[in-house]
C-alpha atoms as a PDB file:
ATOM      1  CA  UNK A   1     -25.953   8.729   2.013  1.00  0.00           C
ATOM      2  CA  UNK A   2     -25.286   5.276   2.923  1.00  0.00           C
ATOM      3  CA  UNK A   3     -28.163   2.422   2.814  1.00  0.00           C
ATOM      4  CA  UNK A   4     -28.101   0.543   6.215  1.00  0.00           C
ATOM      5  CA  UNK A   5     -30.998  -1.494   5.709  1.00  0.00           C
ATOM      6  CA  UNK A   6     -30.709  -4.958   5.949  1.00  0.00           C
ATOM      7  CA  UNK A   7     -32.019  -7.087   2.644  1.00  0.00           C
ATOM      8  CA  UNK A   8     -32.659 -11.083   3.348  1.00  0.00           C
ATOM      9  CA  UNK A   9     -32.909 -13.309   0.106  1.00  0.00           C
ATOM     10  CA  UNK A  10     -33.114 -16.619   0.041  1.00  0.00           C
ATOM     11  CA  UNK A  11     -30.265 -18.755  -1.747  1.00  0.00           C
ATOM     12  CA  UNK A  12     -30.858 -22.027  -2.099  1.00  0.00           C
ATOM     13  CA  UNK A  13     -32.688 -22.386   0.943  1.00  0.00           C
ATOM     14  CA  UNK A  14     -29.900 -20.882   2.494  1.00  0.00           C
ATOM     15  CA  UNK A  15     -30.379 -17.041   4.964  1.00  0.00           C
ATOM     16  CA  UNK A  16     -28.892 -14.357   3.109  1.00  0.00           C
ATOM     17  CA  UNK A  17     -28.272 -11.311   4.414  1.00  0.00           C
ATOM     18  CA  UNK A  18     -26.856  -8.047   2.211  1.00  0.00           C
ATOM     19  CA  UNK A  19     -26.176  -5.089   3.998  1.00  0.00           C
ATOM     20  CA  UNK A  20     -24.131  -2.645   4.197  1.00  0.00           C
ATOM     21  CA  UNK A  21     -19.920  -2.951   5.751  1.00  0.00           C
ATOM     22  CA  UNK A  22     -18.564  -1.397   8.750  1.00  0.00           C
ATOM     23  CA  UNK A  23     -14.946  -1.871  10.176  1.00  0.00           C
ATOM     24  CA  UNK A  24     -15.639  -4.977  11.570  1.00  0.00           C
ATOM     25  CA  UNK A  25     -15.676  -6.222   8.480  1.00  0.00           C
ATOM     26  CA  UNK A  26     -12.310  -5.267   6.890  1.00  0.00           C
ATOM     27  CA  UNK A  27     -10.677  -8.394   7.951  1.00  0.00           C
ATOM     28  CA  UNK A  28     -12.878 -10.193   6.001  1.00  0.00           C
ATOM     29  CA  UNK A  29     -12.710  -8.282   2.864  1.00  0.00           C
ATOM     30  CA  UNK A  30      -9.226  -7.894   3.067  1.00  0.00           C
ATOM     31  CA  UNK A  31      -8.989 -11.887   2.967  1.00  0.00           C
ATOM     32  CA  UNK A  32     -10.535 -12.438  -0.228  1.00  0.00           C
ATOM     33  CA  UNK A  33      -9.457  -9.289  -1.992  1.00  0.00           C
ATOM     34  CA  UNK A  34      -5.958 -10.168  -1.788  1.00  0.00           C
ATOM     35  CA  UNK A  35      -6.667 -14.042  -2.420  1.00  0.00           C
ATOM     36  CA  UNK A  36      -8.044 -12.766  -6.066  1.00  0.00           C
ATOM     37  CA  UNK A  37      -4.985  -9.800  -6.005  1.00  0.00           C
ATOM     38  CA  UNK A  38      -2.293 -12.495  -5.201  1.00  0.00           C
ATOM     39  CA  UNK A  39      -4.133 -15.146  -7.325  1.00  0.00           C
ATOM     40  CA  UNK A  40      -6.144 -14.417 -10.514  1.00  0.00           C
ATOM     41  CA  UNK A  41      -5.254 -12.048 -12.921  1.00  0.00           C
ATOM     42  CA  UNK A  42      -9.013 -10.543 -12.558  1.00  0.00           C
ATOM     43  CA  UNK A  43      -7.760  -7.759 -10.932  1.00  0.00           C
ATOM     44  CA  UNK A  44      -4.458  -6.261 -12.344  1.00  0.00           C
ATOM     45  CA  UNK A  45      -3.306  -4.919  -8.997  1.00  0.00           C
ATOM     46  CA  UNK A  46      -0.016  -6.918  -7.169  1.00  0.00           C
ATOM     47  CA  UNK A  47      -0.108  -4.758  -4.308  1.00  0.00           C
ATOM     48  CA  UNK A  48      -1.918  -6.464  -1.057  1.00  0.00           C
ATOM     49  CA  UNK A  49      -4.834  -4.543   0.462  1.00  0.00           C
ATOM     50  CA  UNK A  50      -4.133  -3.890   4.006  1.00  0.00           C
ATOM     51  CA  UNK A  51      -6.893  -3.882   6.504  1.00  0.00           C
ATOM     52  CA  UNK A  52      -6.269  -0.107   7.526  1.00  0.00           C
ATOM     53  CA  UNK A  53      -6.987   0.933   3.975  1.00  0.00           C
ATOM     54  CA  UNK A  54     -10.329  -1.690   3.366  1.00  0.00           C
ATOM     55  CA  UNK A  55     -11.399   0.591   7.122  1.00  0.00           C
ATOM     56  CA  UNK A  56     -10.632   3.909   5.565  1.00  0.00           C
ATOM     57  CA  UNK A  57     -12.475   2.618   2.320  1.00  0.00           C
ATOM     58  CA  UNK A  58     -15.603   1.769   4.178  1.00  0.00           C
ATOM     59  CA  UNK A  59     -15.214   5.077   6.332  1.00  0.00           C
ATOM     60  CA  UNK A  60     -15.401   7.118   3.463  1.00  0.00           C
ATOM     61  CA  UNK A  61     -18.124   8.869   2.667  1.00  0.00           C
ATOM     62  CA  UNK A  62     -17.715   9.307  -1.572  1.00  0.00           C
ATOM     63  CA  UNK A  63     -17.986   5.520  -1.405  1.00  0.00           C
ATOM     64  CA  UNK A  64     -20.463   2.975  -0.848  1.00  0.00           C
ATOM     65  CA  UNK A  65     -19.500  -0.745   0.352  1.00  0.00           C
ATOM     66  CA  UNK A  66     -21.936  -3.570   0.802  1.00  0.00           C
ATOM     67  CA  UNK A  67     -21.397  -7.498   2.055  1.00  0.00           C
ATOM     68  CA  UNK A  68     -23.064 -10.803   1.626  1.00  0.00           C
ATOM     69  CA  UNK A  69     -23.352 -12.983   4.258  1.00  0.00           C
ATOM     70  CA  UNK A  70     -24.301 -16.455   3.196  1.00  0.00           C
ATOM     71  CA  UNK A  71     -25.725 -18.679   6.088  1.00  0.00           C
ATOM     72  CA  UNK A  72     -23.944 -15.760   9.116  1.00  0.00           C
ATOM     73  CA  UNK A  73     -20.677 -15.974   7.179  1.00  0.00           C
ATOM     74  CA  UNK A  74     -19.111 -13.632   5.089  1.00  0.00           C
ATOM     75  CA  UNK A  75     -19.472 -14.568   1.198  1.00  0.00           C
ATOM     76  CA  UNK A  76     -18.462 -11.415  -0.446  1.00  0.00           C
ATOM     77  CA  UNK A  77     -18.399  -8.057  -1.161  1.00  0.00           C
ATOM     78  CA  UNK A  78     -19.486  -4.933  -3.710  1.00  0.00           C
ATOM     79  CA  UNK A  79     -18.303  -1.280  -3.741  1.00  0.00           C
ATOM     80  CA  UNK A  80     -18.831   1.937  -5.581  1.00  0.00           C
ATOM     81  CA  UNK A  81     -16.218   4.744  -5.781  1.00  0.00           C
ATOM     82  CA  UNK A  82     -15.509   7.859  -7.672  1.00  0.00           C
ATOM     83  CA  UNK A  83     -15.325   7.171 -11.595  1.00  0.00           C
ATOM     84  CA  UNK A  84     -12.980  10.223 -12.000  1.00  0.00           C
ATOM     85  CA  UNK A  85     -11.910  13.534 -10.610  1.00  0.00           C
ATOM     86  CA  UNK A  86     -13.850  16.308 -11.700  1.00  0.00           C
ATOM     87  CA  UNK A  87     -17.038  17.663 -11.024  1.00  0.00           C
ATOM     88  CA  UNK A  88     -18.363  16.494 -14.321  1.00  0.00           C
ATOM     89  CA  UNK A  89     -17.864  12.632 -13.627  1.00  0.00           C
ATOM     90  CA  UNK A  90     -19.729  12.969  -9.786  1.00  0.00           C
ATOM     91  CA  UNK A  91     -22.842  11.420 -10.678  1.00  0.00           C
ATOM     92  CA  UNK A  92     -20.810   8.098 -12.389  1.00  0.00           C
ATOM     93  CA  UNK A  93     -19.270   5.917 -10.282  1.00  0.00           C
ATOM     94  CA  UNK A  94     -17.002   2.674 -10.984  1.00  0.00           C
ATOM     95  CA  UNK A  95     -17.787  -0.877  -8.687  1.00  0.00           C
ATOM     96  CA  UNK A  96     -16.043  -3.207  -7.725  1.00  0.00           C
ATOM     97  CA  UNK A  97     -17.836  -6.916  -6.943  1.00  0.00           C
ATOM     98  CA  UNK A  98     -16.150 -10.032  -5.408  1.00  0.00           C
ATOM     99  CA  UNK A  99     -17.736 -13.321  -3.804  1.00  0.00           C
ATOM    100  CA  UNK A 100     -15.536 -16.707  -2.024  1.00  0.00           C
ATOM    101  CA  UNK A 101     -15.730 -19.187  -4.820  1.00  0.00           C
ATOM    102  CA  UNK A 102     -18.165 -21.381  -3.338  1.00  0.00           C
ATOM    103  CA  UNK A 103     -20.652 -17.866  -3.126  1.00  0.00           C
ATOM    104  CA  UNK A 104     -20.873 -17.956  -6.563  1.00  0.00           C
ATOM    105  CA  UNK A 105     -23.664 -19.341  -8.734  1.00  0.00           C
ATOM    106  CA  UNK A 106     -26.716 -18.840  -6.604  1.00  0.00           C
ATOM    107  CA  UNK A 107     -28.111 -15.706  -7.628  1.00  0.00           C
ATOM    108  CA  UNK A 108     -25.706 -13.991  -4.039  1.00  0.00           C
ATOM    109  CA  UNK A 109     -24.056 -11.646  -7.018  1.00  0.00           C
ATOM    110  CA  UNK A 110     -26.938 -10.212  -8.715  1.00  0.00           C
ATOM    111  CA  UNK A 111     -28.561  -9.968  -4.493  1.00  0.00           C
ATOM    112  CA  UNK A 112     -25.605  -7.488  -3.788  1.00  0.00           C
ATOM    113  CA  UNK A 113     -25.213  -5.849  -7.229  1.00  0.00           C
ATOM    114  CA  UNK A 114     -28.844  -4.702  -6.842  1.00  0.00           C
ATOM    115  CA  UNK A 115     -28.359  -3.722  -3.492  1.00  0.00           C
ATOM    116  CA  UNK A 116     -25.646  -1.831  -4.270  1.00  0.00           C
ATOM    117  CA  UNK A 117     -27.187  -0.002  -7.495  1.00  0.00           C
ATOM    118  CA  UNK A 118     -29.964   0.892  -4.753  1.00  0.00           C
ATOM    119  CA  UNK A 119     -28.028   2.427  -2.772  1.00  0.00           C
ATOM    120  CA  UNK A 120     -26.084   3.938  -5.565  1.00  0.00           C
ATOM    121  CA  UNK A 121     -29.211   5.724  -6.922  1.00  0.00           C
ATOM    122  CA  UNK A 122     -29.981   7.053  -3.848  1.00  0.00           C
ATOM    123  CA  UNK A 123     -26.839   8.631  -3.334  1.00  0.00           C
ATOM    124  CA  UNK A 124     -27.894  10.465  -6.628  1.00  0.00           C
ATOM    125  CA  UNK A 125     -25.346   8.579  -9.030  1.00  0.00           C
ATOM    126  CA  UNK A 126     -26.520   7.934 -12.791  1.00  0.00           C
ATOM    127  CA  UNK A 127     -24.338   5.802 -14.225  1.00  0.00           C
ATOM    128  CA  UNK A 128     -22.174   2.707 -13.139  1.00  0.00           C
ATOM    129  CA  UNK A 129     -19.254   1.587 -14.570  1.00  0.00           C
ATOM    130  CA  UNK A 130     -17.232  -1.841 -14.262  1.00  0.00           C
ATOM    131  CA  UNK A 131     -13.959  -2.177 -15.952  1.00  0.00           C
ATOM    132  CA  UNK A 132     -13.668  -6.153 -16.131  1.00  0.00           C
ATOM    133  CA  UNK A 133     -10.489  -7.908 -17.435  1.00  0.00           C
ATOM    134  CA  UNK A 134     -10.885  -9.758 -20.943  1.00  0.00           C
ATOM    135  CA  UNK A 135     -10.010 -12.987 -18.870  1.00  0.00           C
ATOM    136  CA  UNK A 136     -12.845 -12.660 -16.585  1.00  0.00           C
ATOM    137  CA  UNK A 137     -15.736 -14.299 -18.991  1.00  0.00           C
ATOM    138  CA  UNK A 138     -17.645 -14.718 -16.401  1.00  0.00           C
ATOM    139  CA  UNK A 139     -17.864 -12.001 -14.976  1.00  0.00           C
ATOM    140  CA  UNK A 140     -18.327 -10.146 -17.957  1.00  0.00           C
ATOM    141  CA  UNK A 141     -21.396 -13.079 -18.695  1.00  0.00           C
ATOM    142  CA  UNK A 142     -22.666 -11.928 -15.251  1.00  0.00           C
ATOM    143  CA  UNK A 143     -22.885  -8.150 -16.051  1.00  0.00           C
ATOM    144  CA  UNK A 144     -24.900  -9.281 -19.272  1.00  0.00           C
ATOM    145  CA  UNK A 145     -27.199 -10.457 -16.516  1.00  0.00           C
ATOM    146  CA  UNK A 146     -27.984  -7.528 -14.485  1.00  0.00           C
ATOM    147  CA  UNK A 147     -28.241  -5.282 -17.935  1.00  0.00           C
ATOM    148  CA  UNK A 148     -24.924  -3.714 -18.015  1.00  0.00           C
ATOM    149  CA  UNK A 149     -23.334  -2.966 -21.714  1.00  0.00           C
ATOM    150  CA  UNK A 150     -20.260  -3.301 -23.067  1.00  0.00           C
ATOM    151  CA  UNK A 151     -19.276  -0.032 -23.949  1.00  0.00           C
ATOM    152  CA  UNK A 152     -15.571  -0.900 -25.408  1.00  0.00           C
ATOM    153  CA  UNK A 153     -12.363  -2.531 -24.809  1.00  0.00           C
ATOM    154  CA  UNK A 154      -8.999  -1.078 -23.833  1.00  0.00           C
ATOM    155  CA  UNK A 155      -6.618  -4.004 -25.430  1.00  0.00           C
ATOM    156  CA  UNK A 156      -3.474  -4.475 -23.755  1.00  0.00           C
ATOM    157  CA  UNK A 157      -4.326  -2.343 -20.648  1.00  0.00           C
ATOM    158  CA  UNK A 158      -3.240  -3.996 -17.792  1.00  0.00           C
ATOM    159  CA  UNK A 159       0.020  -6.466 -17.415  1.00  0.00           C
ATOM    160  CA  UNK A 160       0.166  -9.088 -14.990  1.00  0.00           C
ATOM    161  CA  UNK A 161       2.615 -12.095 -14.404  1.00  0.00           C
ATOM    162  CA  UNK A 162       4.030 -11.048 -17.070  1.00  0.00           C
ATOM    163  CA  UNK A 163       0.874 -11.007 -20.004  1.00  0.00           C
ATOM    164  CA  UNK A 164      -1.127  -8.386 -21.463  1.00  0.00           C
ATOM    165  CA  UNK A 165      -4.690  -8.200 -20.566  1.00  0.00           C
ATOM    166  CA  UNK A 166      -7.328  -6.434 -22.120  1.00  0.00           C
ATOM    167  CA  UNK A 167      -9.902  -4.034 -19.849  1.00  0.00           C
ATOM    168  CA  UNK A 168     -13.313  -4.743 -20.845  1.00  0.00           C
ATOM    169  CA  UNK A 169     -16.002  -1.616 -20.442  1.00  0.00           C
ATOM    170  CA  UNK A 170     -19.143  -2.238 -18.840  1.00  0.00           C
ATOM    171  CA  UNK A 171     -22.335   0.392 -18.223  1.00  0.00           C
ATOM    172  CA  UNK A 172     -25.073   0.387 -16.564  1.00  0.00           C
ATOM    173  CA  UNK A 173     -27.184   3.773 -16.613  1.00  0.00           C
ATOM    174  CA  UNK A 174     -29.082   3.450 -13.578  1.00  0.00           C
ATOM    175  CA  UNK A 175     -33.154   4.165 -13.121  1.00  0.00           C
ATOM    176  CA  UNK A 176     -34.536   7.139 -11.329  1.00  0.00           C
ATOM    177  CA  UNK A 177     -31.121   8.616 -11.242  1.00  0.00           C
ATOM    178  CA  UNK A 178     -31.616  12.212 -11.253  1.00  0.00           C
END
């Protein structure tokens, strides 16, 4: 069950508005996923996200997607999915959270992250998962923020441009998960 309500915040005096995507939105998305796919090594995927998939992501059902818009733009995005196959994992889901460089900083992350663990809980999912690369201290610092644990590292799990990176585990067991 997706959460279409719309959440305003205020971010440094600024309208914020989490909610959460439709198609018209997987232009945007698509943008800054593959800026941080063809840039960072935050993400160990090399292969571009075409805006045909990002629809069929936000189409589907088993997954929940939320933006930020900072001021009417688009500042980033957050998105749940299936942990793993099997019936045993459907209540744990993995997420995914991204926001433009100048979105970050401002409390915008945490806005969507709880919006998203909202929504998450009412779809009747206990436990979220974020597998963060070792390079990503920040986003491992942020996690720390909203009360996720580090559960474990995978060393050496992911190569890109040519290095090793290491997968760090994160957990979150959500409240009034059933």
């Amino acid at each position: 069950m997706r959460n279409a309500r719309r959440i305003r915040y205020a971010a440094r005096a600024a309208p914020v508005v989490i909610r959460t995507a439709n198609a018209s939105d997987a232009s945007a998305i698509t943008a800054l996923w593959n800026n941080i796919i063809e840039d960072t090594s935050i993400t160990f995927t090399t292969i571009p996200k075409t805006e045909d998939e990002i629809r069929q992501i936000i189409a589907d059902t088993a997954r929940l997607v939320h933006v930020a818009q900072h001021n009417g733009a688009f500042a980033g995005f957050a998105l749940v999915g299936p942990f793993r196959g099997g019936p045993g994992y459907a209540h744990t889901v993995e997420h995914t959270v991204y926001l433009h460089t100048s979105a970050q900083g401002n409390g915008l992350g945490s806005h969507l992250m709880h919006a998203l663990m909202s929504a998450a809980i009412v779809a009747g999912h206990h436990v979220m998962v974020g597998a963060i690369s070792g390079t990503n201290s920040s986003a491992i610092a942020f996690h720390k923020t909203i009360d996720f644990q580090n559960v474990g590292v995978i060393e050496q799990a992911g190569r890109k441009n040519g290095d090793w990176h290491d997968l760090v585990l994160m957990q979150k067991i959500l409240q009034n998960a059933h």
